[in-house]
Protein backbone atom coordinates (compact mmCIF):
# COMPACT_ATOMS: atom_id res chain seq x y z
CA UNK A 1 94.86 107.57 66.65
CA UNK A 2 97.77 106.18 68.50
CA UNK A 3 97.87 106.62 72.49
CA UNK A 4 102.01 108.01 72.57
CA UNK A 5 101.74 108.20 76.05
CA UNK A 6 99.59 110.25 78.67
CA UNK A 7 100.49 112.24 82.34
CA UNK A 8 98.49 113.40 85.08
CA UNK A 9 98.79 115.43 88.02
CA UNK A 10 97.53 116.93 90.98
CA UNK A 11 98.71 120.18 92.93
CA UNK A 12 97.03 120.77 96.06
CA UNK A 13 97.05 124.23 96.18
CA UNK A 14 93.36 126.68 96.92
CA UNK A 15 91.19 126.80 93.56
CA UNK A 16 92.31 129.59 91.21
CA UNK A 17 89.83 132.24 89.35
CA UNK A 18 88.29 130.93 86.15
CA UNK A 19 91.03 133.70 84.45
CA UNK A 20 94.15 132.92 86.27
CA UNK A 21 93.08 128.86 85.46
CA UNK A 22 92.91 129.70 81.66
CA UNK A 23 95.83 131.96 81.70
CA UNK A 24 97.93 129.22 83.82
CA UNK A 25 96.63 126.42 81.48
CA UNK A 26 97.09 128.23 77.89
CA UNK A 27 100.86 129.13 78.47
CA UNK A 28 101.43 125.54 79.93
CA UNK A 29 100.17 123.75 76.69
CA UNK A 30 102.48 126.29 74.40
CA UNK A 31 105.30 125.54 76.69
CA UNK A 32 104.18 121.99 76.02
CA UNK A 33 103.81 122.11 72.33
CA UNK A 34 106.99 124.16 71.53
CA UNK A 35 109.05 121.33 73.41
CA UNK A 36 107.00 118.33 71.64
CA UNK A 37 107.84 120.32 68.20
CA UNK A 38 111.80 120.19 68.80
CA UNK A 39 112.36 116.84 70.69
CA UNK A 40 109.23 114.46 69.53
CA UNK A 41 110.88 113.00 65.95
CA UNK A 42 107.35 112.82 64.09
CA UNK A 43 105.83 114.72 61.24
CA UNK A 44 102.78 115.34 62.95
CA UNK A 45 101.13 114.72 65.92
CA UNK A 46 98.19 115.93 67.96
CA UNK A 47 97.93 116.36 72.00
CA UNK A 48 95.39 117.87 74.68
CA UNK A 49 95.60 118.86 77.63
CA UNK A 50 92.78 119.37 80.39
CA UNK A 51 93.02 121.03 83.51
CA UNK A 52 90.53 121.58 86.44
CA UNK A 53 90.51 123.51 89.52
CA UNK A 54 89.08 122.04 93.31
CA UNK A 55 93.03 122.30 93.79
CA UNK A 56 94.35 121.61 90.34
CA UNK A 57 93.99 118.51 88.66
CA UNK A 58 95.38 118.02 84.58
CA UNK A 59 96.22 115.75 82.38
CA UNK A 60 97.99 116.15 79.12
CA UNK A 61 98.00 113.59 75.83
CA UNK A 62 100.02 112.56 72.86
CA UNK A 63 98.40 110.97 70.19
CA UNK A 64 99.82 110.30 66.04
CA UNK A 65 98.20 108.13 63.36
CA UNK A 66 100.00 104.50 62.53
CA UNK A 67 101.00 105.98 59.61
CA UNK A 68 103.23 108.62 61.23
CA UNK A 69 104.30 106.82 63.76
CA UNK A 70 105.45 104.03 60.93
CA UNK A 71 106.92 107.07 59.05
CA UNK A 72 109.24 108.02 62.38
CA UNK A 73 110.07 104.89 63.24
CA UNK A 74 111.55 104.22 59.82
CA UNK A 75 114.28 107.13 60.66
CA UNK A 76 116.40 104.91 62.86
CA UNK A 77 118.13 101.46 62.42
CA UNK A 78 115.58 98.98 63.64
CA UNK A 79 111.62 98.78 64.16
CA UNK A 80 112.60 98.12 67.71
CA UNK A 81 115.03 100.81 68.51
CA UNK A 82 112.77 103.18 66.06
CA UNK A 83 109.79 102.19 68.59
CA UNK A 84 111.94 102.38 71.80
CA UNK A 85 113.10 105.74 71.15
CA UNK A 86 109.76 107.46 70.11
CA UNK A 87 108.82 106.15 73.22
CA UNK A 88 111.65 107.41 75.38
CA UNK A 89 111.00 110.95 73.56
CA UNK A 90 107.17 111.32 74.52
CA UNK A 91 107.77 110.15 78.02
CA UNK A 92 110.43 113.09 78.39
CA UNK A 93 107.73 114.81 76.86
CA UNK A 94 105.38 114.13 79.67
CA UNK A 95 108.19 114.46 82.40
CA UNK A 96 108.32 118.08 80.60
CA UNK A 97 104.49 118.91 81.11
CA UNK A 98 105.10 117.94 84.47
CA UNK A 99 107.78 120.17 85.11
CA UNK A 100 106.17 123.00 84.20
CA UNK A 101 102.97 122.18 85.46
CA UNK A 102 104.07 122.86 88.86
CA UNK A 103 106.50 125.38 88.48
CA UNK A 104 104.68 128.66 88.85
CA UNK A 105 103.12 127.34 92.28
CA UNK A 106 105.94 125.24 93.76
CA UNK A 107 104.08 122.98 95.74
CA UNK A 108 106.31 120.48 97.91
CA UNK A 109 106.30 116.93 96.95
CA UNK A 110 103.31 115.87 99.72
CA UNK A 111 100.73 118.55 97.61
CA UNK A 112 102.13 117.73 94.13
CA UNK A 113 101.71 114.25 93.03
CA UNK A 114 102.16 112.77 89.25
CA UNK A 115 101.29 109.77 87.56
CA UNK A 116 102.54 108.58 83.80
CA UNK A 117 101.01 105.96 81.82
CA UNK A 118 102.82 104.79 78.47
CA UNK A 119 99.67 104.31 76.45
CA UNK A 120 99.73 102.06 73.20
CA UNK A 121 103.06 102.35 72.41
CA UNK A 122 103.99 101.00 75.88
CA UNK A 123 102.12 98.29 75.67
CA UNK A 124 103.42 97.19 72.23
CA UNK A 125 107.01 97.59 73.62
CA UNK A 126 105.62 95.27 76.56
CA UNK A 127 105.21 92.42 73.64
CA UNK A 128 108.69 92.17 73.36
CA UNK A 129 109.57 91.49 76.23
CA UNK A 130 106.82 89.21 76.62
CA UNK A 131 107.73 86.74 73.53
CA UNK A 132 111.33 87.25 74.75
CA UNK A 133 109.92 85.49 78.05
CA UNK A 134 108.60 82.96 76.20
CA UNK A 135 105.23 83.69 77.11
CA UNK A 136 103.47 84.58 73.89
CA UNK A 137 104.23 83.60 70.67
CA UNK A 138 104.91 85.69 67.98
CA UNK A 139 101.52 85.07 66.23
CA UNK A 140 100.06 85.72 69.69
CA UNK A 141 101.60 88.73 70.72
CA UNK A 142 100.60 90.22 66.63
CA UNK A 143 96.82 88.92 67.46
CA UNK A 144 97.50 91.60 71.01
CA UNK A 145 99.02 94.01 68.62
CA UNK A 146 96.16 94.40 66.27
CA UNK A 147 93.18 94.57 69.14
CA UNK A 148 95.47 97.05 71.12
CA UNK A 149 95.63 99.14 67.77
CA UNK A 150 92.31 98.20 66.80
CA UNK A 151 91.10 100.15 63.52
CA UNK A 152 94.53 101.67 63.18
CA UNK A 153 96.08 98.01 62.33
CA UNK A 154 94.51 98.46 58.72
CA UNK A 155 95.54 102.00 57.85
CA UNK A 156 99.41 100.63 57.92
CA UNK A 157 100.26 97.02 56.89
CA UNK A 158 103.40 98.08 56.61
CA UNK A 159 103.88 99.07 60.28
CA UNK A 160 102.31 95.81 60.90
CA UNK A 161 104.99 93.50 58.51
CA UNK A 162 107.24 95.25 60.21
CA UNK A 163 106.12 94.44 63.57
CA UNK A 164 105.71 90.74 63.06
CA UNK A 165 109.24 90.67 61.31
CA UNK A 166 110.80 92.40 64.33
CA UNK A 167 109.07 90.21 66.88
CA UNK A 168 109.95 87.16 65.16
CA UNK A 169 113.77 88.64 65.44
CA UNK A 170 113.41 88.87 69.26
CA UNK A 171 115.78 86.63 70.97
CA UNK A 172 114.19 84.03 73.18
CA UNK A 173 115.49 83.23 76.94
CA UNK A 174 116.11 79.94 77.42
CA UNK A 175 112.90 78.23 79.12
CA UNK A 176 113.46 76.97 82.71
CA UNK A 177 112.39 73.60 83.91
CA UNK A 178 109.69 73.60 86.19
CA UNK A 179 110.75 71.29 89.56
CA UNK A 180 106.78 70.17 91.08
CA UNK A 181 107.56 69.31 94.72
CA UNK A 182 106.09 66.85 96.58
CA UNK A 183 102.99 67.83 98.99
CA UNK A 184 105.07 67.50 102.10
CA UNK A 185 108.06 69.46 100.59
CA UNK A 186 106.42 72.58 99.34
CA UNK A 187 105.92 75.77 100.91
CA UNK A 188 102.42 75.96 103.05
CA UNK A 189 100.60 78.89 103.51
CA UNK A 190 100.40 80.66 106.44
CA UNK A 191 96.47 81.02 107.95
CA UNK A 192 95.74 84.53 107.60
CA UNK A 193 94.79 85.98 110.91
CA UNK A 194 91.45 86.99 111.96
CA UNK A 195 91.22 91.33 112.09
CA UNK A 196 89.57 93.00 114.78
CA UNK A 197 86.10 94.17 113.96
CA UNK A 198 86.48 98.40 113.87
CA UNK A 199 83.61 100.52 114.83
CA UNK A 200 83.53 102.98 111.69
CA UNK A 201 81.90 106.05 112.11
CA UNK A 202 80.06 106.83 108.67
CA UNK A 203 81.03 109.24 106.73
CA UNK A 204 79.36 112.82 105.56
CA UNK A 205 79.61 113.21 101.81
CA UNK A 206 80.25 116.96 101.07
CA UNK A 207 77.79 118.75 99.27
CA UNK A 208 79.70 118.98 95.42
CA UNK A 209 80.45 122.18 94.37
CA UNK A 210 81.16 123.38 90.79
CA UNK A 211 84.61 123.51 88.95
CA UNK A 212 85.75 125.19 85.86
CA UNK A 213 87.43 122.96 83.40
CA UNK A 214 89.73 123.87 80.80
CA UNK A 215 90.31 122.04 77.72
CA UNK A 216 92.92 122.77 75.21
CA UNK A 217 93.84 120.91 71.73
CA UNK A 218 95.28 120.50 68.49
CA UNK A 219 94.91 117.89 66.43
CA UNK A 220 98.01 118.32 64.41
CA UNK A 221 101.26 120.47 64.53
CA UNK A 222 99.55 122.99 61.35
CA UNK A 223 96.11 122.69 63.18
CA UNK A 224 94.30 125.50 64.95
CA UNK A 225 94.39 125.55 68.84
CA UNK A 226 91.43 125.35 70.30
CA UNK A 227 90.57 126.17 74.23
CA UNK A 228 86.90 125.57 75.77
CA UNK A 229 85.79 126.51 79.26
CA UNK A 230 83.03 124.13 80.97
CA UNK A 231 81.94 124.08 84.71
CA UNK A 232 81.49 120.79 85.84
């Protein structure tokens, strides 16, 4: 599977009841879902979504096969723009999940704090940009390509023509000359100063207390969702 893009987050709000957890999580992953199904331009997809009290702490993911992802690309007028906008709709995804992860406890923006991380698809956009720098080649950047997709690489040559074509297309910026400047002309660095020595008083690790955990899937938009409840 294909990494589309993953969020967490963290609301630092009192620990809820194992019920009220599963409750709060199952109606956040339909809310989820139903938004993925009308704005994410795939035929199928899959995502979880895992959520833990101790305060709250979740983290939801979108995943698709090369194959779908090749399929939804092909919709719009380039690989690139295909791959750019796929990308822009499963990070609105995740801004979504984030959303309405918070929204039933309104926690003010010290206790609620979010992270995003693009996941494969980011990091083949980041190729782009990278031969457009001039600093990979194309045959470079496809060798990245095929160990950041790993297995997936051979389930779509296709996808992978495709890709090779379109980074080939990139334009390049011009290079820049390097200048070296003599010893006496360049910059020095500055000696870093010595810090005072603290006296730390050691910390007391808290005694770790169980949390309930609730994880909830589906591995495609027909498949059956599935929920399961672990203390950890």
């Amino acid at each position: 599977m294909i990494d589309l893009g993953s969020v967490n987050f963290h609301i630092g709000i009192p620990s809820l009841p194992k019920d009220e957890l599963e409750a709060y999580s199952s109606d956040l992953f339909d809310k989820w879902e139903k938004h993925l199904s009308e704005k994410l331009n795939l035929t199928d997809f899959s995502i979880s979504l895992e959520v833990e009290d101790g305060s709250i702490f979740g983290e939801g993911k979108i995943s698709t096969t090369l194959t779908k992802l090749y399929v939804g690309i092909a919709l719009y007028g380039s690989f690139i723009s295909g791959l750019q906008t796929i990308k822009r709709q499963a990070t609105e995804g995740g801004s979504y999940l984030l959303e309405q992860a918070n929204k039933p406890h309104g926690a003010n923006e010290g206790a609620y704090k979010t992270h995003k991380k693009g996941g494969d698809l980011g990091q083949i956009e980041r190729l782009f940009a990278k031969v457009q720098r001039n600093e990979m080649t194309v045959e470079e950047a496809m060798q990245k390509a095929e160990s950041i997709l790993g297995d997936e690489s051979d389930t779509s040559p296709e996808f992978m023509k495709e890709l090779e074509g379109s980074l080939a297309e990139t334009p390049r910026m011009p290079e820049q000359l390097n200048i070296e400047l003599d010893e006496a002309d360049a910059p020095q660095p500055e000696s870093p100063k010595p810090k005072p020595k603290q006296n730390r008083t050691p910390r007391v690790k808290p005694i770790p207390s169980l949390h309930n955990r609730i994880e909830i899937w589906r591995e495609s938009k027909d498949g059956k969702k599935k929920i399961r409840v672990t203390q950890v």
